[in-house]
N, C-alpha and C. Protein backbone atom coordinates (compact mmCIF):
# COMPACT_ATOMS: atom_id res chain seq x y z
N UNK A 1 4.92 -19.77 -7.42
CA UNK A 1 5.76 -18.59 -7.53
C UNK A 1 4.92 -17.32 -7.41
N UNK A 2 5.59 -16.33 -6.75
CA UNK A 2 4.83 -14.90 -6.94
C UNK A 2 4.50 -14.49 -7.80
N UNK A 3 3.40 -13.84 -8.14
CA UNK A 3 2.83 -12.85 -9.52
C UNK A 3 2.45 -11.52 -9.07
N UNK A 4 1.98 -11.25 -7.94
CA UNK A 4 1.31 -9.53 -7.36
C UNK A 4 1.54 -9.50 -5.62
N UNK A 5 1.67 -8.23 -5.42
CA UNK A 5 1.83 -8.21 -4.21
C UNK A 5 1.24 -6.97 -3.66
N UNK A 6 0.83 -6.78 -2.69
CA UNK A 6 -0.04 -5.49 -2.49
C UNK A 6 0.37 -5.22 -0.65
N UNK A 7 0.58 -4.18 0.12
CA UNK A 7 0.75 -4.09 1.49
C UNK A 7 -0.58 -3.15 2.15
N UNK A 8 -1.31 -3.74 2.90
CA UNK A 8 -1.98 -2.04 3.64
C UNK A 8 -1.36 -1.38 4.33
N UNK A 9 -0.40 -2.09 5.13
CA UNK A 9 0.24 -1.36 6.00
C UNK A 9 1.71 -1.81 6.55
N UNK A 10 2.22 -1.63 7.32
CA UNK A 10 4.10 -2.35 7.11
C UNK A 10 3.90 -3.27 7.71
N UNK A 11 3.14 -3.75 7.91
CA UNK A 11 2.84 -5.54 8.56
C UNK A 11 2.18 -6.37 8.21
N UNK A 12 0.70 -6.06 7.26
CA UNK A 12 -0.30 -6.32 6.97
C UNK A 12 -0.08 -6.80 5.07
N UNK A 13 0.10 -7.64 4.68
CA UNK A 13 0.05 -8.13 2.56
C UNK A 13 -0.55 -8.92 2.68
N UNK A 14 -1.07 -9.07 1.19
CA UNK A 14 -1.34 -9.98 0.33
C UNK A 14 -0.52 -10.48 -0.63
N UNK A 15 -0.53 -11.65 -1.19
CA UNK A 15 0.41 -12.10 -1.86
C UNK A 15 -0.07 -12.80 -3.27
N UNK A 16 -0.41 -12.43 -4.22
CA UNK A 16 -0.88 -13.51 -5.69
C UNK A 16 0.26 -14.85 -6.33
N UNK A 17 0.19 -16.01 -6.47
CA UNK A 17 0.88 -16.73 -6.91
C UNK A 17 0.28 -17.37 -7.82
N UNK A 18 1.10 -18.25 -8.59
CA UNK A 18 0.25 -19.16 -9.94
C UNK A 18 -0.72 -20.28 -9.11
N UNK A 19 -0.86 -20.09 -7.77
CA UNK A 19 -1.86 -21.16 -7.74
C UNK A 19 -2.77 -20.33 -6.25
N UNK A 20 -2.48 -19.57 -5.52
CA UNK A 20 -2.79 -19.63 -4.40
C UNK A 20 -2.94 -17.76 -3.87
N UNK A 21 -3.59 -16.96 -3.42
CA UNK A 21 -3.57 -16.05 -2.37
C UNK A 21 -2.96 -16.34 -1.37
N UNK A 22 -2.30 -15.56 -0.73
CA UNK A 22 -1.29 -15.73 0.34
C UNK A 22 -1.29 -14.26 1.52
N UNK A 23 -1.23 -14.54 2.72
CA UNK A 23 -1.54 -13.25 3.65
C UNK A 23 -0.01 -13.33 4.34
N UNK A 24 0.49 -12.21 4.51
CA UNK A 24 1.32 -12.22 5.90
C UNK A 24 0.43 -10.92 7.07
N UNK A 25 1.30 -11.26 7.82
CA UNK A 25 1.44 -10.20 9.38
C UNK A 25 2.21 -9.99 9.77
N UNK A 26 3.43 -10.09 9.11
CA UNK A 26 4.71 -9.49 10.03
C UNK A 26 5.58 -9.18 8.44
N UNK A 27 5.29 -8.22 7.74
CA UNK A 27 5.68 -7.03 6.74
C UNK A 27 6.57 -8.35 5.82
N UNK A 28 6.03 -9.85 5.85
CA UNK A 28 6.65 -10.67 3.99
C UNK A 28 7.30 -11.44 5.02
N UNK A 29 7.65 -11.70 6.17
CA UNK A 29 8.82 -12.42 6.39
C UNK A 29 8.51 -13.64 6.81
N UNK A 30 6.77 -14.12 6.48
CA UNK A 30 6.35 -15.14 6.53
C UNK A 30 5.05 -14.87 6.15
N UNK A 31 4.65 -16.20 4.93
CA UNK A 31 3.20 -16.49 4.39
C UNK A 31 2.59 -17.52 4.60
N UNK A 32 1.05 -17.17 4.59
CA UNK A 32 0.01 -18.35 4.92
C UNK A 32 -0.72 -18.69 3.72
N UNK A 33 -1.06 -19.52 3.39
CA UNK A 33 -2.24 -19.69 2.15
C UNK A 33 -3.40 -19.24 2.71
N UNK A 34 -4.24 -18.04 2.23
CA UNK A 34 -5.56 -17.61 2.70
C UNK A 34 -6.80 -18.96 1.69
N UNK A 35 -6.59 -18.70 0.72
CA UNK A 35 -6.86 -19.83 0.22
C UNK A 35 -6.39 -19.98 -1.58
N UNK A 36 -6.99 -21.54 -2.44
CA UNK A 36 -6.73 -21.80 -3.56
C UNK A 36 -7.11 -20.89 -4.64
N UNK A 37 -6.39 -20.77 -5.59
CA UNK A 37 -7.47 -19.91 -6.97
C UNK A 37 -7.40 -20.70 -8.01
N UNK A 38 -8.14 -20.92 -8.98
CA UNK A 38 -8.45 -22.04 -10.39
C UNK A 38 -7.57 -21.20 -11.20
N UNK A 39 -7.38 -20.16 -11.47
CA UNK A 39 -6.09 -19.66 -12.17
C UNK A 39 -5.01 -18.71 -11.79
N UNK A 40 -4.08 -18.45 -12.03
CA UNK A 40 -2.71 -17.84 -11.47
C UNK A 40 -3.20 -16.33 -11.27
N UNK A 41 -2.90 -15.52 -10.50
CA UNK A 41 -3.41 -14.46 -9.70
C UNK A 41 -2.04 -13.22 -10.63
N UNK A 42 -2.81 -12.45 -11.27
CA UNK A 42 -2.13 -11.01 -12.31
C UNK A 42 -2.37 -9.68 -11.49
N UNK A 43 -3.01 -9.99 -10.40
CA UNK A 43 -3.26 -8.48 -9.61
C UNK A 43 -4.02 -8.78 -8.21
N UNK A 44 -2.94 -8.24 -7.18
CA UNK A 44 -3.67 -8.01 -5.92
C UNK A 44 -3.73 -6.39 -5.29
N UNK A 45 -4.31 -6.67 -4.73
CA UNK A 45 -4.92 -4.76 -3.88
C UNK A 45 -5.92 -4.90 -2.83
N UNK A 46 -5.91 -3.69 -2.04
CA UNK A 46 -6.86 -3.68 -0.58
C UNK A 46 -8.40 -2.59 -1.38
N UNK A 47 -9.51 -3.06 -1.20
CA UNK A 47 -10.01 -1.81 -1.13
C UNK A 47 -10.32 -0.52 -0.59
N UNK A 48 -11.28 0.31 -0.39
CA UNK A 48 -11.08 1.13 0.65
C UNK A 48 -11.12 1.16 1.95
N UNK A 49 -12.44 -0.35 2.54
CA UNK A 49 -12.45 -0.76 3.52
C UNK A 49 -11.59 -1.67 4.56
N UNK A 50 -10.05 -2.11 3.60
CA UNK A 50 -8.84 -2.33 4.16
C UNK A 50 -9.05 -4.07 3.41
N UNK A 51 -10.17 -4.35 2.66
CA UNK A 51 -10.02 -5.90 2.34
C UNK A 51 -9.52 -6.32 1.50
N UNK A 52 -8.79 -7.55 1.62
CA UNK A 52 -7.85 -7.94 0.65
C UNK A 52 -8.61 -8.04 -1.29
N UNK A 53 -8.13 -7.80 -2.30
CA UNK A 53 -9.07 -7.98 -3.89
C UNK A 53 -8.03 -8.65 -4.44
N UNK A 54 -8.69 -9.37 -5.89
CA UNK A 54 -7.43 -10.16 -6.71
C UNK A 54 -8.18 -9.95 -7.82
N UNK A 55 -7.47 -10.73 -8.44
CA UNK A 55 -8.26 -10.72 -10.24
C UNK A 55 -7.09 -11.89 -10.58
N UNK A 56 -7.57 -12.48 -11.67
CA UNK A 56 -6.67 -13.48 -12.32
C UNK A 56 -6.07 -12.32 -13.34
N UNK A 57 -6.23 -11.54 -14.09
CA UNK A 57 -5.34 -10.85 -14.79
C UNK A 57 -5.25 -9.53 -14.46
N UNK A 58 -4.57 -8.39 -14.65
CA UNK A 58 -4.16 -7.30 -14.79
C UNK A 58 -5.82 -6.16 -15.46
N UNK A 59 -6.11 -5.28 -14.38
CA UNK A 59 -7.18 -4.79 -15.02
C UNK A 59 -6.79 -3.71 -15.75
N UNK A 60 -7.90 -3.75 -16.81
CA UNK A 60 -7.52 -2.67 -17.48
C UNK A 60 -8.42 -0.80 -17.04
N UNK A 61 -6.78 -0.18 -18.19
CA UNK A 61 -7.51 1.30 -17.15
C UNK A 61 -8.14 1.87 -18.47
N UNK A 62 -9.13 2.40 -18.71
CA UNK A 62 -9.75 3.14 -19.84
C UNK A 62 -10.48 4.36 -19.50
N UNK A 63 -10.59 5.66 -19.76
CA UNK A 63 -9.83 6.12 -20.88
C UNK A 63 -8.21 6.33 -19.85
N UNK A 64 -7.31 6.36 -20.45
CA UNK A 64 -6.02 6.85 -19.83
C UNK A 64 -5.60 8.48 -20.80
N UNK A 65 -4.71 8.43 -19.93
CA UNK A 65 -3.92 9.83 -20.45
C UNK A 65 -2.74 9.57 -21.58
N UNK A 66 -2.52 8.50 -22.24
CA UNK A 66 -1.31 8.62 -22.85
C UNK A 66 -1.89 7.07 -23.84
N UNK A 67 -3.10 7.26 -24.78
CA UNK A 67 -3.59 6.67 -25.71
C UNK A 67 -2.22 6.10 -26.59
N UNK A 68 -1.28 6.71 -27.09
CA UNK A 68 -0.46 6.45 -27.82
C UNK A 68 0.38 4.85 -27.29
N UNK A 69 0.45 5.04 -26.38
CA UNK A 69 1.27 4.43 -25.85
C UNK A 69 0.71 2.47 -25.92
N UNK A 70 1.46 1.56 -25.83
CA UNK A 70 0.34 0.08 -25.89
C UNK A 70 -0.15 -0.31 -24.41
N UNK A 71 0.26 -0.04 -23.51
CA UNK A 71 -0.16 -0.36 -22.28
C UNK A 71 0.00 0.79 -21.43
N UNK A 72 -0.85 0.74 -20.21
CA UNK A 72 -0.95 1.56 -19.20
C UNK A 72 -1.60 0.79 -17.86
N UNK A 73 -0.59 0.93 -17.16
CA UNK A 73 -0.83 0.53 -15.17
C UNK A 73 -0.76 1.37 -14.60
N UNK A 74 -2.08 1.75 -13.72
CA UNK A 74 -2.43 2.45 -12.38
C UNK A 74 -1.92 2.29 -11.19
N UNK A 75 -1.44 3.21 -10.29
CA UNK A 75 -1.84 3.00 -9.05
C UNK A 75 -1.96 4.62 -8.55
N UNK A 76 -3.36 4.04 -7.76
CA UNK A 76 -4.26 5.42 -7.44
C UNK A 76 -4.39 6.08 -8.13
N UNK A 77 -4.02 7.46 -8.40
CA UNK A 77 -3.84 8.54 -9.66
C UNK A 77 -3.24 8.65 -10.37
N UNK A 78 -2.29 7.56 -10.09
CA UNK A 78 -0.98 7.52 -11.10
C UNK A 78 -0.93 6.49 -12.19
N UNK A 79 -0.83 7.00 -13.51
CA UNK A 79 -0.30 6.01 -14.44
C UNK A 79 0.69 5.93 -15.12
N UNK A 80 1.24 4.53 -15.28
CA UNK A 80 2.44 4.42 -16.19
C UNK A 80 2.09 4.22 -17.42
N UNK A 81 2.55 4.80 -18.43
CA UNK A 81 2.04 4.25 -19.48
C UNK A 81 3.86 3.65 -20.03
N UNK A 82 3.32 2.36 -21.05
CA UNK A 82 4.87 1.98 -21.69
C UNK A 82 4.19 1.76 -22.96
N UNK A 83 5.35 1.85 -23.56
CA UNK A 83 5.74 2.11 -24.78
C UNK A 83 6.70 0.86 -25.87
N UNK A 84 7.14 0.79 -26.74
CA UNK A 84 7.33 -0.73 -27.46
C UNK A 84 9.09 -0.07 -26.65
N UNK A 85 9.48 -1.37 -27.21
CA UNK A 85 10.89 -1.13 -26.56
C UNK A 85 11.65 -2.04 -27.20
N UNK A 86 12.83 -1.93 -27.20
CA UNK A 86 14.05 -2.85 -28.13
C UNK A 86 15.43 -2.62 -27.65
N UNK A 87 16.17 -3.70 -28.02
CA UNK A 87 17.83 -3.26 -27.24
C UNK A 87 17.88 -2.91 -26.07
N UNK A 88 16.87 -3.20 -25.21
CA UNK A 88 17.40 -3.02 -23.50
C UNK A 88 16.54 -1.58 -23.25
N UNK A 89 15.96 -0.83 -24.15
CA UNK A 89 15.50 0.13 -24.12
C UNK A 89 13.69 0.39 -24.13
N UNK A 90 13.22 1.37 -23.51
CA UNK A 90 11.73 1.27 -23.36
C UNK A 90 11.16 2.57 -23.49
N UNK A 91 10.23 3.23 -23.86
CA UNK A 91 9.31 4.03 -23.76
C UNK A 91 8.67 4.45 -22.63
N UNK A 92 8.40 5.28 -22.03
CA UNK A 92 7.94 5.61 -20.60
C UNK A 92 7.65 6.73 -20.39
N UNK A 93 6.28 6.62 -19.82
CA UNK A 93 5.55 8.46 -19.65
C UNK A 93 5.41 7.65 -18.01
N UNK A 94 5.14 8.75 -17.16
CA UNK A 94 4.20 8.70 -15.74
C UNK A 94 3.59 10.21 -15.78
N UNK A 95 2.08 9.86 -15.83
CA UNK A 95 0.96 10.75 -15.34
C UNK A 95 0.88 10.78 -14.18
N UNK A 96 0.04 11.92 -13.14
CA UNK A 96 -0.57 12.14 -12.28
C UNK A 96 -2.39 12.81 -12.79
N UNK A 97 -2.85 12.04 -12.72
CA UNK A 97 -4.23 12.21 -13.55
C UNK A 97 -4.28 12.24 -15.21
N UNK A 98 -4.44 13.79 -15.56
CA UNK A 98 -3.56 14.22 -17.05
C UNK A 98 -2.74 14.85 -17.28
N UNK A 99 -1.90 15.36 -15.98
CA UNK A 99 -0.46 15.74 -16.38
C UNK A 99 0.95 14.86 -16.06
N UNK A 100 1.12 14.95 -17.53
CA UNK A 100 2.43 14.28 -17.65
C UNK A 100 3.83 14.77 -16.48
N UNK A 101 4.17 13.98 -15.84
CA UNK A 101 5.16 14.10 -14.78
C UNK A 101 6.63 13.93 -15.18
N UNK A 102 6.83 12.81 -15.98
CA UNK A 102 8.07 12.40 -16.34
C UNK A 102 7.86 11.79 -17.92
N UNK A 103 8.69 11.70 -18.66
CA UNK A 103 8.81 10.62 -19.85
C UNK A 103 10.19 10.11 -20.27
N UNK A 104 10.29 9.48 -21.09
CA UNK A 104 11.89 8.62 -21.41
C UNK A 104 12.91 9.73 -21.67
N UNK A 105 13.77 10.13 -21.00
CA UNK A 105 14.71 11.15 -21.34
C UNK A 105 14.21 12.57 -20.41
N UNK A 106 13.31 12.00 -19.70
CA UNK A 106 13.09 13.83 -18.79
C UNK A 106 12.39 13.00 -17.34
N UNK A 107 13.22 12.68 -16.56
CA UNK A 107 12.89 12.08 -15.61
C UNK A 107 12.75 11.22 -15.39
N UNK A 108 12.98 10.49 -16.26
CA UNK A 108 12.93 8.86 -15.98
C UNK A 108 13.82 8.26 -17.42
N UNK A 109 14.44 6.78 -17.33
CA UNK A 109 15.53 6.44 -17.86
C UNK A 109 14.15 5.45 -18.94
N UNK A 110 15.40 5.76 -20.45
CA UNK A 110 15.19 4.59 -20.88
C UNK A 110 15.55 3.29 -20.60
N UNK A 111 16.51 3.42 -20.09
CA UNK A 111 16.60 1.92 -19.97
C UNK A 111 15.96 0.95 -19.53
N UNK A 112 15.80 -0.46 -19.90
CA UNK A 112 14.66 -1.21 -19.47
C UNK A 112 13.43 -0.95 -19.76
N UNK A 113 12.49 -2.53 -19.70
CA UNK A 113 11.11 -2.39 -19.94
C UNK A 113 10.18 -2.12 -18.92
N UNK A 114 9.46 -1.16 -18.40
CA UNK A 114 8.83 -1.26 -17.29
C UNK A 114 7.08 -1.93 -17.30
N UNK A 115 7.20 -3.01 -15.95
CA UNK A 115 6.24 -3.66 -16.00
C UNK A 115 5.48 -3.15 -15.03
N UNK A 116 5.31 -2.27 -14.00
CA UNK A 116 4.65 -2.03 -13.49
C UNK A 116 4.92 -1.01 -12.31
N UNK A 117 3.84 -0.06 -11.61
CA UNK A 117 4.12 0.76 -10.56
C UNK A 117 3.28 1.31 -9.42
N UNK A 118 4.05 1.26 -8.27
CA UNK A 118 3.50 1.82 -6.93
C UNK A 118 3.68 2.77 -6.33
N UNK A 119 2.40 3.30 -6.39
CA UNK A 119 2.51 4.85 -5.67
C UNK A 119 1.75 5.39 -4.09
N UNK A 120 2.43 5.68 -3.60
CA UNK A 120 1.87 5.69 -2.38
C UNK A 120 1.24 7.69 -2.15
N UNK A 121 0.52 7.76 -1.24
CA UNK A 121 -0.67 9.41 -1.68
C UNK A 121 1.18 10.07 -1.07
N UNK A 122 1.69 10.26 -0.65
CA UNK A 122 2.60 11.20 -0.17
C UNK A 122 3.48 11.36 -1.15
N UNK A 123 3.42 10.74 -2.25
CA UNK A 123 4.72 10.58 -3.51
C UNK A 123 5.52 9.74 -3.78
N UNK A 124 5.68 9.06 -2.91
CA UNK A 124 6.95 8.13 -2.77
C UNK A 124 6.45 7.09 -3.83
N UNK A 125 7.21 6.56 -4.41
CA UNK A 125 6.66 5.04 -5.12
C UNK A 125 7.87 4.55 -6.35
N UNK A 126 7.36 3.35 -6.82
CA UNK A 126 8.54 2.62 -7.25
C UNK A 126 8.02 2.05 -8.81
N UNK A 127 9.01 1.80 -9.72
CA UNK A 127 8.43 0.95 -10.95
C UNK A 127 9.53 0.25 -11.13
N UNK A 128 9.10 -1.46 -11.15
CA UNK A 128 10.00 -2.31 -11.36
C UNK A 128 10.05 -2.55 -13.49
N UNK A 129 10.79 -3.25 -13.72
CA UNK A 129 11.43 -3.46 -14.76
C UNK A 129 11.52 -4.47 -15.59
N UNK A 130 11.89 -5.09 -16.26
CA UNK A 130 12.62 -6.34 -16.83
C UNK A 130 13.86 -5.61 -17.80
N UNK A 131 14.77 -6.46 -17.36
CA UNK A 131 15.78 -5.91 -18.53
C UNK A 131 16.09 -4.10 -17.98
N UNK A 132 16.25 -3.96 -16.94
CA UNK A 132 16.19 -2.45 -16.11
C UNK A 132 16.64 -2.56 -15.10
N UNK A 133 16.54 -1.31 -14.04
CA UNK A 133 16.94 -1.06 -13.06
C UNK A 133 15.39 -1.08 -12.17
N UNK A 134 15.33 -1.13 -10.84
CA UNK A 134 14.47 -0.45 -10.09
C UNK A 134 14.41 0.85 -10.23
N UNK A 135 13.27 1.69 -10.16
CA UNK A 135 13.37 3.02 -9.81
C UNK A 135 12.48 3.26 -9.14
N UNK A 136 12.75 4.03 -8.27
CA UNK A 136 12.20 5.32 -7.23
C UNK A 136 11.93 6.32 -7.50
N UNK A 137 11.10 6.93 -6.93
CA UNK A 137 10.81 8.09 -7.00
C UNK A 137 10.16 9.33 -5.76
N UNK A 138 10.82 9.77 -5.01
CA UNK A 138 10.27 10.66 -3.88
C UNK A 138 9.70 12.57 -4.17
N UNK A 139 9.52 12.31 -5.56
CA UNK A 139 9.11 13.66 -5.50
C UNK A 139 7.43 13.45 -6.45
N UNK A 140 6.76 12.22 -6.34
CA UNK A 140 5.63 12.28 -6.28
C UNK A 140 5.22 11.97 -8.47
N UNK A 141 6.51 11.47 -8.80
CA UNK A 141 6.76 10.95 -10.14
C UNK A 141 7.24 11.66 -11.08
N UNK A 142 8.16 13.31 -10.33
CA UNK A 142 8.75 13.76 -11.89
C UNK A 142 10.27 13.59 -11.88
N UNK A 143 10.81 13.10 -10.91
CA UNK A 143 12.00 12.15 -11.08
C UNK A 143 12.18 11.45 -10.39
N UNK A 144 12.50 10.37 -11.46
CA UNK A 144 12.90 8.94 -10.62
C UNK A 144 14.17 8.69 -11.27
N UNK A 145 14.72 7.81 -9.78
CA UNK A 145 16.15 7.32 -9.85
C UNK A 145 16.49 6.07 -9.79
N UNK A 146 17.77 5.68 -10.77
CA UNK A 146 17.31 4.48 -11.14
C UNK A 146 18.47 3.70 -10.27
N UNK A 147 17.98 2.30 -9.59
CA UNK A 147 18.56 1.61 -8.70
C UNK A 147 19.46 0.35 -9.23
N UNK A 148 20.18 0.56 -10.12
CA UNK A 148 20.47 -0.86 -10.73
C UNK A 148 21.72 -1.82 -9.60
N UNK A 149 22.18 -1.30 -8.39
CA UNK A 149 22.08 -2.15 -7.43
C UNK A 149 21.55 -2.95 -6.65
N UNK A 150 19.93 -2.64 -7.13
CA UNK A 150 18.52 -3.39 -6.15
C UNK A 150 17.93 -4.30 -7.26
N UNK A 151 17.63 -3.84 -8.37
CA UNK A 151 17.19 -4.36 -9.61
C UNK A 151 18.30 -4.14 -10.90
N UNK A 152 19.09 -5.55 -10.38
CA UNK A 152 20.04 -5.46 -11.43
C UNK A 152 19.98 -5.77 -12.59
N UNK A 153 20.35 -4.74 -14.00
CA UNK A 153 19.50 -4.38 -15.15
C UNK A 153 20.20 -6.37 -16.07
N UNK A 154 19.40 -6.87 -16.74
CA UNK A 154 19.73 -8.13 -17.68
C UNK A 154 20.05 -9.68 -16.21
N UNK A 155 19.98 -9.24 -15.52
CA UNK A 155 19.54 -10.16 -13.83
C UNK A 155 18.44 -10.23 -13.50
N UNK A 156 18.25 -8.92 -12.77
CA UNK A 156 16.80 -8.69 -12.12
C UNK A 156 15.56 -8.74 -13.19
N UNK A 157 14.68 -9.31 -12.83
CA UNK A 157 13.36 -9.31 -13.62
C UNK A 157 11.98 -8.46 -12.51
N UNK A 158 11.93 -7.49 -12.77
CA UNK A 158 10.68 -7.14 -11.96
C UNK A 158 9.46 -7.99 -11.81
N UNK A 159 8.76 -8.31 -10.48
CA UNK A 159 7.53 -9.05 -11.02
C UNK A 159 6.08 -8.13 -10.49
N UNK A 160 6.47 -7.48 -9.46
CA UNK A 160 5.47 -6.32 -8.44
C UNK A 160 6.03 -5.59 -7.81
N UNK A 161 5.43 -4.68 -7.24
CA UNK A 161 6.00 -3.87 -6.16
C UNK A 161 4.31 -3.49 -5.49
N UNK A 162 5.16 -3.07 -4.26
CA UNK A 162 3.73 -1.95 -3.12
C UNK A 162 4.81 -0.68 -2.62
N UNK A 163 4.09 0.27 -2.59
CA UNK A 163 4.78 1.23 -1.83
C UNK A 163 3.33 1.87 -1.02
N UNK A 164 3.71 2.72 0.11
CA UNK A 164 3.02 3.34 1.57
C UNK A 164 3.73 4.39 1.24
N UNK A 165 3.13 5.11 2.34
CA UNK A 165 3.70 6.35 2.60
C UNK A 165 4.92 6.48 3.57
N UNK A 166 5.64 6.80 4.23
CA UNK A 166 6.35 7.41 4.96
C UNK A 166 7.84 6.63 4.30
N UNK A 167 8.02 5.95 2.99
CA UNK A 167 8.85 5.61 2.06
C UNK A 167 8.63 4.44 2.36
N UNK A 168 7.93 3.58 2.67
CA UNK A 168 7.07 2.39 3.30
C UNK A 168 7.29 1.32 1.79
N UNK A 169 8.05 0.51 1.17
CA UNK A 169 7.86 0.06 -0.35
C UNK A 169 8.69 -1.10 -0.01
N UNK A 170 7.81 -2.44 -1.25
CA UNK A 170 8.36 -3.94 -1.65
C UNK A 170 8.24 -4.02 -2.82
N UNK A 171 8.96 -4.36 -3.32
CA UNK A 171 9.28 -4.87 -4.46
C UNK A 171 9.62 -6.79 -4.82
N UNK A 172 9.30 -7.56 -5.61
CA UNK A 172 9.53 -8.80 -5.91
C UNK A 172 10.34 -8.88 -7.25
N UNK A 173 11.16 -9.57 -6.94
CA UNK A 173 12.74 -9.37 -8.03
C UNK A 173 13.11 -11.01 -8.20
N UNK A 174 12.81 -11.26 -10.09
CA UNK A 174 13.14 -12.49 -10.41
C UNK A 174 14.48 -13.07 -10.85
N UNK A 175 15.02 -13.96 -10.39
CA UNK A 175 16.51 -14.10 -11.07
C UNK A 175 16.17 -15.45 -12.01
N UNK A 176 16.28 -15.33 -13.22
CA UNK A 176 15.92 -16.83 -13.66
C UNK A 176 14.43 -16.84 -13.76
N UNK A 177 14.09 -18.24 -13.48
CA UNK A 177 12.63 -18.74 -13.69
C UNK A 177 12.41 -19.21 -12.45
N UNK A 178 13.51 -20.01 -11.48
CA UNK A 178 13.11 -20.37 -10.44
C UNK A 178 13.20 -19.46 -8.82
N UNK A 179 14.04 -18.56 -9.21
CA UNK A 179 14.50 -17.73 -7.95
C UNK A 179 13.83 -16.13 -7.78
N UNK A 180 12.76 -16.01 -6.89
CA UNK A 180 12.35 -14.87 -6.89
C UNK A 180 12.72 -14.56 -5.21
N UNK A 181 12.73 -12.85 -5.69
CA UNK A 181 12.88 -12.43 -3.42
C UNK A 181 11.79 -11.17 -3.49
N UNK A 182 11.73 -11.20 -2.42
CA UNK A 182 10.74 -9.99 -1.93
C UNK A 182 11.55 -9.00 -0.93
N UNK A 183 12.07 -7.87 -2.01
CA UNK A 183 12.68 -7.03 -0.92
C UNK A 183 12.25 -5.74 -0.40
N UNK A 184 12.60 -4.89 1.18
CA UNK A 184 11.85 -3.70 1.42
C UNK A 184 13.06 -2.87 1.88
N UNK A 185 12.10 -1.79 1.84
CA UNK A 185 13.00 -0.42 2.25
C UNK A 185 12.30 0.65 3.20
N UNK A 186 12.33 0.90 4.22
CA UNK A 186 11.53 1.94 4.68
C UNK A 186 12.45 2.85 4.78
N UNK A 187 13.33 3.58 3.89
CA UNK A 187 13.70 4.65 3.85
C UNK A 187 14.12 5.50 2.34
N UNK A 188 12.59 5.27 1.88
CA UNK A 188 12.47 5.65 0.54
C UNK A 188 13.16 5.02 -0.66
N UNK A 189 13.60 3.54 -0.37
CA UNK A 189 14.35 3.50 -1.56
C UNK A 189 15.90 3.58 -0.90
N UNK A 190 16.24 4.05 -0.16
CA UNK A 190 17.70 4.41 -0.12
C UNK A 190 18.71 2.91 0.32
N UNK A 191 18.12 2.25 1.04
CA UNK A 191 18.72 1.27 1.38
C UNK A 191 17.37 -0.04 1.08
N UNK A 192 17.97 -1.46 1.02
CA UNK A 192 17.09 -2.76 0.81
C UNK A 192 17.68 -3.43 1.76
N UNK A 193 16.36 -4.53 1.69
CA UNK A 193 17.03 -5.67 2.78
C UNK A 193 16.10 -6.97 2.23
N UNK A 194 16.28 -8.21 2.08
CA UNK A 194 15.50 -9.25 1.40
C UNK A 194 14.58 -9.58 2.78
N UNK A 195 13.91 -10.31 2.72
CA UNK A 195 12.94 -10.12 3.43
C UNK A 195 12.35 -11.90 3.41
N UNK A 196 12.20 -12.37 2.32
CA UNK A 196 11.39 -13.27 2.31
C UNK A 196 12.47 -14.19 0.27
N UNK A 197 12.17 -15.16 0.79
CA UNK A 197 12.81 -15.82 -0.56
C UNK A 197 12.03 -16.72 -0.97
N UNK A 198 11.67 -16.77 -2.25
CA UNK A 198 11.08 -18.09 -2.91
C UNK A 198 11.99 -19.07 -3.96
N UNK A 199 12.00 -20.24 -3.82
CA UNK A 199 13.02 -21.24 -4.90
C UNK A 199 12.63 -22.05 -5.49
């Protein structure tokens, strides 16, 4: 099953699963095993020189901008930080370095737990959920809008997302334990289309 997903470019991913790295070339709508990993894959990404990276878990970011908070995920300059959460409800700041962009009730929704987010350098980018909606965001993280037609909130389970620039973004959406999809949008978010299915 999927765990991370990362794009360089609208043709070009990587793919993390509980057993395996995975490449496409034609933007998810078919994968190869690049090869095996001894434990389940928590984070994929390109470096600067365009090559595929993994890690078996989720790295951590230190120092961050929003200490208070119990967790915090990067991408590029951007961090999410979350917060404890209960009743369908979550805590949520997004930084751009050390200024605060959005928090729970000023740009971004409580609702849902957010597990993670992609930001692409032009603004555009996405944070999937559990127990939430998808959200978007095209003004570079001080509001985002929340998609609960794409990531349907107590259905959808977020597991990753990638977003690019020119509204270039995937997201991986769990139903259950056995049913995950990989869906994209190249028009910021405004419309989806599934792309690739796992069962």
């Amino acid at each position: 099953m999927p765990t991370a997903i990362a794009f360089r470019d609208p043709s070009h991913g990587v793919l993390g699963t509980t057993r395996d790295i995975e490449v496409t070339g034609d933007g998810g709508r078919t994968w190869r095993v690049l090869f095996r990993t001894p434990r389940p894959v928590g984070w994929v990404g390109y470096d600067a020189t365009g090559r595929a990276r993994w890690r078996p878990s989720a790295p951590l970011v230190r120092p961050t901008p929003c200490p208070a908070l119990d967790e915090t995920v990067r991408s590029g300059g951007w961090f999410l930080c979350i917060g404890q959460g209960g009743a369908g409800m979550g805590e949520k700041e997004v930084y751009r370095g050390s200024t605060r962009l959005a928090w729970t009730g000023h740009g971004i929704t409580a609702q849902g737990y957010a597990v993670g987010i992609a930001m692409a350098r032009d603004g555009f980018g996405l944070v999937w959920e559990s127990r939430g909606p998808l959200l978007v965001t095209r003004s570079g993280g001080s509001r985002w809008l929340a998609l609960p037609q794409v990531g349907v909130p107590e259905v959808d389970f977020g597991i990753s997302g990638a977003a690019l620039p020119h509204g270039l973004g995937w997201v991986i959406l769990a139903r259950g334990n056995i049913h995950r999809r990989l869906l994209e949008t190249s028009d910021a978010g405004r419309t989806w289309r599934v792309v690739h299915r796992w069962n």
